[in-house]
N, C-alpha and C. Protein backbone atom coordinates (compact mmCIF):
# COMPACT_ATOMS: atom_id res chain seq x y z
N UNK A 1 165.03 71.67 106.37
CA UNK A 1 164.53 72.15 107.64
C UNK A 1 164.08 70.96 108.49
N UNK A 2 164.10 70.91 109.80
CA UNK A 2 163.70 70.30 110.63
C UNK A 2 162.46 69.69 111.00
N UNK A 3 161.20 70.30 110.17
CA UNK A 3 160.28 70.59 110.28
C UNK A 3 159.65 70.14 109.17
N UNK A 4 160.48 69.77 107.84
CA UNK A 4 160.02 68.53 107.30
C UNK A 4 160.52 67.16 107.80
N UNK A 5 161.16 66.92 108.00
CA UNK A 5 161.63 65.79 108.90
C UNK A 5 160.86 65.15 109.55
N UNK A 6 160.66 66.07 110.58
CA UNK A 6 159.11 65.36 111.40
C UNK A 6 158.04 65.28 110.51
N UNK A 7 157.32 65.96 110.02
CA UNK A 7 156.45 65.93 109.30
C UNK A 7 156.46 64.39 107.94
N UNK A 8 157.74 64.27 107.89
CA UNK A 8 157.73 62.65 107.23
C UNK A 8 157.35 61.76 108.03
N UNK A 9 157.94 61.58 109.10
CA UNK A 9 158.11 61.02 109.87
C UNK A 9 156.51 60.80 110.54
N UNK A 10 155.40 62.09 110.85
CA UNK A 10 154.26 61.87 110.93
C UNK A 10 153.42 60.39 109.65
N UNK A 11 153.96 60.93 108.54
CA UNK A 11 153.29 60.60 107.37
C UNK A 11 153.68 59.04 107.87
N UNK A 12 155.21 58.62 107.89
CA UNK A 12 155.57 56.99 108.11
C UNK A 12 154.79 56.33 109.46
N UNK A 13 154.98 57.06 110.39
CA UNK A 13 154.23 56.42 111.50
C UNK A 13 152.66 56.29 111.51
N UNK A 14 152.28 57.22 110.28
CA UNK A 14 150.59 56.74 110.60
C UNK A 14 150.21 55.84 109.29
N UNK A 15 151.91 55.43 108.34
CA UNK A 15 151.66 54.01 107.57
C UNK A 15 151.83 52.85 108.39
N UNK A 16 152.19 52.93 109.26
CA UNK A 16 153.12 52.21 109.87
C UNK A 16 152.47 51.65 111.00
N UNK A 17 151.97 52.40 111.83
CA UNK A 17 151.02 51.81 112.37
C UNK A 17 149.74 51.78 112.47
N UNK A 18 148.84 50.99 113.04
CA UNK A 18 147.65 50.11 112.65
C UNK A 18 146.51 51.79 112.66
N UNK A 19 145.82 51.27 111.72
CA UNK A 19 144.99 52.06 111.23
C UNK A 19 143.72 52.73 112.45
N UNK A 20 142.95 53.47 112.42
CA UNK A 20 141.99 53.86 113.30
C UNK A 20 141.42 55.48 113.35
N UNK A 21 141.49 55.71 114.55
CA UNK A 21 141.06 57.23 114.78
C UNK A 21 141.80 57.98 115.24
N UNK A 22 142.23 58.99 115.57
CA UNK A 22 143.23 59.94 115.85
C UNK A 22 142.01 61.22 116.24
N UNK A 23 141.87 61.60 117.66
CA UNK A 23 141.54 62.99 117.66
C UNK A 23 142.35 64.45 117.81
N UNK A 24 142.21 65.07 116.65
CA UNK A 24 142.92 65.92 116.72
C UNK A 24 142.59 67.19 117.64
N UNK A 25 143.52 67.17 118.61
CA UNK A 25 143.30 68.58 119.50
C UNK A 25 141.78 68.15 120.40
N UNK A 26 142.23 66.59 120.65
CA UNK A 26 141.16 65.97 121.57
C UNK A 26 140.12 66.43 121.56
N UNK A 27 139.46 67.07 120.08
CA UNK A 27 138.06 67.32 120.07
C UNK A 27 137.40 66.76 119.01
N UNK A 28 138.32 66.68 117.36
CA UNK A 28 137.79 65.89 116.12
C UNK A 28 138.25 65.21 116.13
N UNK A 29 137.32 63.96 115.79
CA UNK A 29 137.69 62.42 115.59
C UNK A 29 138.18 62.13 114.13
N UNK A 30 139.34 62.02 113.51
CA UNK A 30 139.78 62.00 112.15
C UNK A 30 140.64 60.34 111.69
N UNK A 31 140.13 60.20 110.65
CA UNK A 31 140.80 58.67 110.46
C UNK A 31 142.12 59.15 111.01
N UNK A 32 143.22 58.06 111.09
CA UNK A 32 144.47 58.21 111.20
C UNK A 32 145.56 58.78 109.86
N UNK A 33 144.98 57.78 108.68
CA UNK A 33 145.67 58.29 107.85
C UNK A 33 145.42 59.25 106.61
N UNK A 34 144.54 60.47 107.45
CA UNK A 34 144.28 61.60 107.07
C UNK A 34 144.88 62.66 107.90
N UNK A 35 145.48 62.17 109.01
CA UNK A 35 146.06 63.12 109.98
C UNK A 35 146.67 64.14 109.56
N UNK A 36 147.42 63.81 109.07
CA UNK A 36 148.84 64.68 108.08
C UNK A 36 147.90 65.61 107.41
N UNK A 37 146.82 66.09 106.91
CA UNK A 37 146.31 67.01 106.24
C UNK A 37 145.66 68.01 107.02
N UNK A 38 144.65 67.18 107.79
CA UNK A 38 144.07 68.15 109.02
C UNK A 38 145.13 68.94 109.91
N UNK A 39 146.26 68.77 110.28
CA UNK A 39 147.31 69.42 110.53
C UNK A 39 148.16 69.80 109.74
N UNK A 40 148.28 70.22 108.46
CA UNK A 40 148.41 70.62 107.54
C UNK A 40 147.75 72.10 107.41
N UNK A 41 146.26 71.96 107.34
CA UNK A 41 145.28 72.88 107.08
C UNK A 41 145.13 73.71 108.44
N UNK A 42 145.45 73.01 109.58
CA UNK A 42 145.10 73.74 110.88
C UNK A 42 146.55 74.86 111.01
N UNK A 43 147.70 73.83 110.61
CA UNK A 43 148.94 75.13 110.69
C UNK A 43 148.76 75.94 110.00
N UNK A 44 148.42 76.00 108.89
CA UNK A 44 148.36 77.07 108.04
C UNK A 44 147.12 78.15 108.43
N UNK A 45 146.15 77.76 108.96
CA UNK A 45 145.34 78.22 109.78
C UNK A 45 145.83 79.28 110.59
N UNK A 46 146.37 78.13 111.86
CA UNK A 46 146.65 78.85 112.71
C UNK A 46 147.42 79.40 113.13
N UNK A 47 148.74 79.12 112.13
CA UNK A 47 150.12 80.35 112.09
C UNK A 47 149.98 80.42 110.62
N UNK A 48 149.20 81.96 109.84
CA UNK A 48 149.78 82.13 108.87
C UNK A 48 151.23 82.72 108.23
N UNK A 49 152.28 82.47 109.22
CA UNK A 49 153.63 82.88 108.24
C UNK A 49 154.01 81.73 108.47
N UNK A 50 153.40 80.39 108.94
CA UNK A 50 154.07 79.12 108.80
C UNK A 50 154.15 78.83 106.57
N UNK A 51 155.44 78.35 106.49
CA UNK A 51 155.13 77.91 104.91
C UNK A 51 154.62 76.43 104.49
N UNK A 52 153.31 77.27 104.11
CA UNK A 52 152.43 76.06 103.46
C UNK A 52 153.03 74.96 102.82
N UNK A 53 153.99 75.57 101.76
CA UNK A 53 154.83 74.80 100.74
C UNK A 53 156.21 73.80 101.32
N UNK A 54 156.70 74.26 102.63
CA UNK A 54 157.36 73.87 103.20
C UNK A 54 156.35 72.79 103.95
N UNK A 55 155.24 72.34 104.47
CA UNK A 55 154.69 71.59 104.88
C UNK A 55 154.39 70.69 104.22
N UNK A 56 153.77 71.09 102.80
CA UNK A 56 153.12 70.08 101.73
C UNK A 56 154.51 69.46 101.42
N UNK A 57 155.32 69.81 101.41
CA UNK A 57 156.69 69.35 100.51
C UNK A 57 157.01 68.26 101.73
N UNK A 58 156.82 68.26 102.80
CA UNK A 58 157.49 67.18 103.95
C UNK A 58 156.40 66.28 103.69
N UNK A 59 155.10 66.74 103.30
CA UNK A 59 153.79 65.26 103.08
C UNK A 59 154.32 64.62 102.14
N UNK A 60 154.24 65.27 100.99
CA UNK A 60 154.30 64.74 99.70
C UNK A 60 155.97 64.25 99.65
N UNK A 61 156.56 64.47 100.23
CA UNK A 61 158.15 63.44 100.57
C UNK A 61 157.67 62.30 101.48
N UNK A 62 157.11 62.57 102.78
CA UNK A 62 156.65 61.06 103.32
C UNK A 62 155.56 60.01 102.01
N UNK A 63 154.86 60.79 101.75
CA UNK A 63 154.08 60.09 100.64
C UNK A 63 155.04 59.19 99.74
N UNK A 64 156.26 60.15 98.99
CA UNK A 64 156.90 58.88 98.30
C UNK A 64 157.79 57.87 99.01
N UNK A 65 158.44 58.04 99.79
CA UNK A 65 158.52 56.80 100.83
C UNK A 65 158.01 55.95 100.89
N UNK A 66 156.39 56.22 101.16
CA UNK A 66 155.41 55.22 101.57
C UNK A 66 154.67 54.65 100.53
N UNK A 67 155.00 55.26 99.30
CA UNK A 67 154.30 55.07 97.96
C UNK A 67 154.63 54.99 96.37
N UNK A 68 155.65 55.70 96.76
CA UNK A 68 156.79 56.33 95.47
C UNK A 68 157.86 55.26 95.34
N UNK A 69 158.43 56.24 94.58
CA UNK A 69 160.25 55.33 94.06
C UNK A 69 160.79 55.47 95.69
N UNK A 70 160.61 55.97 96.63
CA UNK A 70 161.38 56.05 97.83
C UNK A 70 161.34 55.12 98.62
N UNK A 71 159.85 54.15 98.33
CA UNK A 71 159.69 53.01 98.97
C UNK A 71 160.80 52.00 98.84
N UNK A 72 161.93 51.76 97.86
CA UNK A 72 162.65 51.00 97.62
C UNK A 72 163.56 51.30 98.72
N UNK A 73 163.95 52.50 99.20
CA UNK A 73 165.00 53.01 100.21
C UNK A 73 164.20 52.25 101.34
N UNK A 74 163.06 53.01 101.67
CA UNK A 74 162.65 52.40 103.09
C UNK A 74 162.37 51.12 103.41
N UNK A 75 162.49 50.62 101.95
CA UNK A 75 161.64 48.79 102.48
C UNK A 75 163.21 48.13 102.98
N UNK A 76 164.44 48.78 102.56
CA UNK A 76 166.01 48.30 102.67
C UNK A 76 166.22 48.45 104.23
N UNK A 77 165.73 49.60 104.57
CA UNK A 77 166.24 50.48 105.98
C UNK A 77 164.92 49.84 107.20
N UNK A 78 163.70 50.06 106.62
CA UNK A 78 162.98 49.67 107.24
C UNK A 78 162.10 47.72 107.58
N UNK A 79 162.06 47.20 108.65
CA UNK A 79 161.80 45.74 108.51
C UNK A 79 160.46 45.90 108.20
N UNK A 80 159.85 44.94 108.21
CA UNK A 80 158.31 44.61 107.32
C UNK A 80 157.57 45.14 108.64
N UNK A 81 156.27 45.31 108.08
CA UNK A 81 155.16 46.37 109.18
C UNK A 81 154.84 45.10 110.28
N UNK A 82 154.70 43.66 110.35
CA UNK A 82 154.40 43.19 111.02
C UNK A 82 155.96 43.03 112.31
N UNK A 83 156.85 43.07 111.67
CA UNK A 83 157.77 43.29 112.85
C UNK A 83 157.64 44.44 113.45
N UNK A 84 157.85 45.30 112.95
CA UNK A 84 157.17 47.13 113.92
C UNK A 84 156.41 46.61 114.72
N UNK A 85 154.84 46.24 114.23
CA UNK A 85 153.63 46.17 114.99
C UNK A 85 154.32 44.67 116.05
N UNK A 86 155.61 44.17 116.11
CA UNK A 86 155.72 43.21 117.11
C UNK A 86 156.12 43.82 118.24
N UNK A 87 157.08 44.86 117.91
CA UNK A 87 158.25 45.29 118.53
C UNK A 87 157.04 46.75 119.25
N UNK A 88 156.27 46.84 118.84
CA UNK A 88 155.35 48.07 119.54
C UNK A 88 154.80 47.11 120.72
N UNK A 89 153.95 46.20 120.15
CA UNK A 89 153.48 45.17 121.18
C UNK A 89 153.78 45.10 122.34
């Protein structure tokens, strides 16, 4: 689904770039790389026929990417974090 996709893609961009605060829904101030949970807990919240398991499953896939055996794929595909953080610059 489409919808893990992004949801990796949340998980890589808040490894990816520089650490801080993130307010969610411009009212809670939440580290950055806790984001992915608080929106996690709020979808499920706030659409319950969204699937939980379908959400956790797109975290816990960005997670191994960023942490797992998957990191070997992304470190191939992806350049080192200080080039990102050049190319954002």
């Amino acid at each position: 689904m489409i919808i893990n996709v992004l949801i990796i893609c949340i998980v890589l961009t808040t490894h990816y770039l520089p650490s801080g605060t993130v307010y969610f829904l411009n009212l809670m101030p939440v580290p950055s790389k806790y984001i992915y949970w608080v929106e996690l807990i709020s979808i499920s919240l706030m659409v319950p026929n969204a699937s939980f398991a379908g959400h956790f499953a797109g975290i816990l896939v960005g997670l191994l990417f960023v942490y797992g055996p998957l990191k070997y794929i992304l470190d191939r595909i992806v350049p080192s974090k200080s080039f990102i953080l050049f190319l954002i610059s």
